[in-house]
Protein backbone atom coordinates (compact mmCIF):
# COMPACT_ATOMS: atom_id res chain seq x y z
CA UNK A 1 177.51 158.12 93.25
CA UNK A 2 174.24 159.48 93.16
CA UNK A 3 172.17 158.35 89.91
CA UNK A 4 171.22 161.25 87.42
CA UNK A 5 167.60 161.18 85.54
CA UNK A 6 169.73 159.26 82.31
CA UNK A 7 170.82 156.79 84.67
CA UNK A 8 167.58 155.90 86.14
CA UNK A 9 165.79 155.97 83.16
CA UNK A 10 168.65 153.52 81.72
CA UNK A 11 168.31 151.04 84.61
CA UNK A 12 164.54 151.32 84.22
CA UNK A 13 164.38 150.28 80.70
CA UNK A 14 166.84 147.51 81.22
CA UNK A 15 165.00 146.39 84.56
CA UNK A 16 167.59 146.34 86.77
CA UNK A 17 165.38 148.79 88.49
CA UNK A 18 161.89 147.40 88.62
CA UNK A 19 158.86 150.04 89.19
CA UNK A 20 155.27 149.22 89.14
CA UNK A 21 153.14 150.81 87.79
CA UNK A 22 156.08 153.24 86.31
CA UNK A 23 155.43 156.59 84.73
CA UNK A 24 157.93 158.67 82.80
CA UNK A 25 156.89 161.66 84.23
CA UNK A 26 157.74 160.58 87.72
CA UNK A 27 161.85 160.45 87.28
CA UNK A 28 163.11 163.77 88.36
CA UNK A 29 166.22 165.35 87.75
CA UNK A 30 168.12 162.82 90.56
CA UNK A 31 165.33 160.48 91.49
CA UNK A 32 162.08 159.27 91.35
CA UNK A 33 159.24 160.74 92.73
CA UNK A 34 156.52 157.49 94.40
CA UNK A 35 152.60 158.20 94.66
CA UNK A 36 150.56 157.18 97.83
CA UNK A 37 148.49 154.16 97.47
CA UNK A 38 144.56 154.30 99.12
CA UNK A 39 145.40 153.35 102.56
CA UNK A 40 146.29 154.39 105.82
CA UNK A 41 147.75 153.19 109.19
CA UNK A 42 147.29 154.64 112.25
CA UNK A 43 146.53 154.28 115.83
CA UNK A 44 143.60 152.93 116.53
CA UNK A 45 141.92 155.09 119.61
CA UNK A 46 143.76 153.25 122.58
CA UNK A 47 142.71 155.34 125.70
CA UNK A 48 145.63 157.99 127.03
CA UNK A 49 146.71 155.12 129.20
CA UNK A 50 147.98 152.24 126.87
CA UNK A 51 151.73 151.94 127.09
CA UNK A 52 152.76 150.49 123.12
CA UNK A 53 155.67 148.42 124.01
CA UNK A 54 157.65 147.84 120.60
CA UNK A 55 159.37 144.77 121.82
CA UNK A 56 155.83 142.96 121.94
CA UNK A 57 154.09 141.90 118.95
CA UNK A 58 150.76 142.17 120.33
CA UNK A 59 151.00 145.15 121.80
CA UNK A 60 151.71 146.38 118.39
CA UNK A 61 149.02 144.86 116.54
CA UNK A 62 146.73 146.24 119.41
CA UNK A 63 148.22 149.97 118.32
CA UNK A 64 146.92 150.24 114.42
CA UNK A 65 144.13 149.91 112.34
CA UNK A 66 144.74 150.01 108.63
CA UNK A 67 141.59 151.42 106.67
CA UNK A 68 142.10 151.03 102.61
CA UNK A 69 139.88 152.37 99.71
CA UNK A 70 138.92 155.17 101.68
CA UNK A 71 139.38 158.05 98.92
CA UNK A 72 141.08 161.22 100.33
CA UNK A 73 143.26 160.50 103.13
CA UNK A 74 143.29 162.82 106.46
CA UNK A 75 145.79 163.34 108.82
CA UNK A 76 144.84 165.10 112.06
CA UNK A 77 146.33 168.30 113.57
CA UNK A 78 149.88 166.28 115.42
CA UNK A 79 148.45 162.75 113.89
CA UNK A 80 151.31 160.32 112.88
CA UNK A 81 150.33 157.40 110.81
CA UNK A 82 151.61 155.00 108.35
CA UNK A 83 150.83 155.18 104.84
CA UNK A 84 152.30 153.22 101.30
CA UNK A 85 153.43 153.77 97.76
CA UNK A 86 151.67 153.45 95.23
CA UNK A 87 154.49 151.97 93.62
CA UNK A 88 155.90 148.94 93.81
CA UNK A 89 160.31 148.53 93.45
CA UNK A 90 162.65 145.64 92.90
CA UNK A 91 166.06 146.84 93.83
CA UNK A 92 169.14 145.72 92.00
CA UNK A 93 171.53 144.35 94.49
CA UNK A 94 174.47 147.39 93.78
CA UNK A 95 171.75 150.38 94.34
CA UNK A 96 170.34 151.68 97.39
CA UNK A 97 167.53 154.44 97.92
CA UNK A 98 167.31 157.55 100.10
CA UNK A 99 163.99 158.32 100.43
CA UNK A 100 162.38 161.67 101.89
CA UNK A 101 159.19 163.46 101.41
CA UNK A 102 158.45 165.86 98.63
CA UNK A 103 159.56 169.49 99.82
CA UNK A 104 156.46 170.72 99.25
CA UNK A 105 154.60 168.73 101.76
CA UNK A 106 157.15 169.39 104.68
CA UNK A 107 156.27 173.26 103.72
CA UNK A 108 152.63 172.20 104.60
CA UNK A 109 153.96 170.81 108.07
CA UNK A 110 154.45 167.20 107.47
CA UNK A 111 157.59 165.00 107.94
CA UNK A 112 158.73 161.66 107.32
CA UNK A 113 161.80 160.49 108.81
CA UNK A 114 164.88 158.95 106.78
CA UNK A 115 164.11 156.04 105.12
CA UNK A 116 166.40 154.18 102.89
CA UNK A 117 165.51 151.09 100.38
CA UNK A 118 168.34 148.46 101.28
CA UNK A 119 169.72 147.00 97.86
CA UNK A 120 167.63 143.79 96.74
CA UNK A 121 164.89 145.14 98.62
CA UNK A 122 161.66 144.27 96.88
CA UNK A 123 157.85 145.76 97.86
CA UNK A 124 155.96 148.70 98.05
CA UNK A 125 157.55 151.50 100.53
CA UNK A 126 156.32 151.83 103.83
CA UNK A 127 156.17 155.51 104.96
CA UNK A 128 155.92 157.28 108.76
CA UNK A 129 153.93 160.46 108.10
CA UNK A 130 153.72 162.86 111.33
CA UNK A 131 151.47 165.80 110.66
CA UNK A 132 153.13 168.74 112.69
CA UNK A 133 150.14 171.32 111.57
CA UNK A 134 147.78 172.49 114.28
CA UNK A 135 145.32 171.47 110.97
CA UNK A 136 144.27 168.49 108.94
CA UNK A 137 146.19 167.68 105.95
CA UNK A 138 144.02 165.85 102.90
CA UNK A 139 146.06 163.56 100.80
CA UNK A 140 144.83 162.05 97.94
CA UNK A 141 145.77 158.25 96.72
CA UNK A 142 148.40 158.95 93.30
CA UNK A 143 148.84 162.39 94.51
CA UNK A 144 153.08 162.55 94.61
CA UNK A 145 154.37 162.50 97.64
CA UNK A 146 158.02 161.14 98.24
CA UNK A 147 161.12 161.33 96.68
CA UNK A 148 163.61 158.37 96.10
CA UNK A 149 167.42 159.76 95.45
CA UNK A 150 169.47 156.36 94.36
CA UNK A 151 172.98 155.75 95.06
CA UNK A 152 175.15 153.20 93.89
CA UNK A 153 177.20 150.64 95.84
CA UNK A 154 180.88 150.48 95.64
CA UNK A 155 180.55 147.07 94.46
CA UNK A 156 177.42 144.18 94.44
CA UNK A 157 176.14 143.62 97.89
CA UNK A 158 177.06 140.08 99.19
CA UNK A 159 173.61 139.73 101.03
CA UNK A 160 170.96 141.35 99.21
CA UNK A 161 168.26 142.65 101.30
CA UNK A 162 166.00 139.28 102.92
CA UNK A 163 164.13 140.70 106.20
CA UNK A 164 161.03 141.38 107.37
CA UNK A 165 159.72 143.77 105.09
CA UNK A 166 160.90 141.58 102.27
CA UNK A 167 158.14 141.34 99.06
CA UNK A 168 155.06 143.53 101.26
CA UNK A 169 152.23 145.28 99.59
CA UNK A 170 151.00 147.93 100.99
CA UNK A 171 151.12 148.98 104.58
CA UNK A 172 152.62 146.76 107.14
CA UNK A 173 152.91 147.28 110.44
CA UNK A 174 155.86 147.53 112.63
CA UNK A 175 157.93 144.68 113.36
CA UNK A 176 158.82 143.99 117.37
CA UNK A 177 161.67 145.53 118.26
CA UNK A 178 164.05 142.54 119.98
């Protein structure tokens, strides 16, 4: 069951569902639009030869540079990078999020791939931005820019959401891939 704009702002008031900084005009119709934070992920000028290997930690931290408190935000022509919400959630542990990007930005050539908030997830959202544009894109920090459409659970989830990703603020980087 997908959650309606009465449901959300119900769970919200009761804090079941946990939004910081929350604003009343971000809940939508069937979810909640999220703001981008000031900060940006994204690789760092390897030369054309570096092989990332995902199942190496180092060679992952070698791969990004995360630059914060930089105002506007500029993704290059075919540039994919990571960027954050604003926002930070504490999901209840029988509702899970879908999140995609706001239609309006894949209409100016960017695209995030599916994301979804596991139930007892808690932290700010994590997002991979590709820019398919043959242009820049500006973004500004607290400009809207995803979506979050929340589903509930058939019943309470047994293990809540615990992993890697668990409690972060602001961008992190990938995990290794074992």
């Amino acid at each position: 069951m997908i959650l309606s704009d009465v449901d959300l702002n119900e769970a919200i008031k009761s804090k079941r569902l946990v939004i910081t900084p929350f604003s009343d005009d971000t809940v939508r119709e069937n979810g909640i639009d999220l703001r981008l934070a000031d900060e940006i992920a994204r690789h760092d000028g390897t030369d054309k030869d570096f092989v990332m290997d995902p199942a190496d930690e180092g060679s992952i931290n070698k791969c990004y540079k995360i630059e914060k408190g930089k105002g506007t935000l500029v993704l290059k022509a075919r540039e994919h990078v990571l960027l954050s919400t604003h926002e930070y959630m504490e999901m209840p542990d029988d509702l899970i999020g879908f999140v995609e990007l706001r239609s309006s930005w894949a209409r100016h050539g960017l695209s995030l791939p599916p994301t979804i908030i596991d139930a007892g997830f808690k932290g700010t959202i994590t997002l991979a931005v590709s820019n398919n544009a043959s242009y820049g894109i500006a973004l500004k920090p607290q400009q809207r820019f995803a979506h979050i459409v929340f589903a509930k659970t058939s019943s309470k989830v047994k293990k809540p959401y615990s992993g890697g990703y668990f409690e972060q603020r602001g961008i992190k980087i990938p995990k290794a891939v074992k």
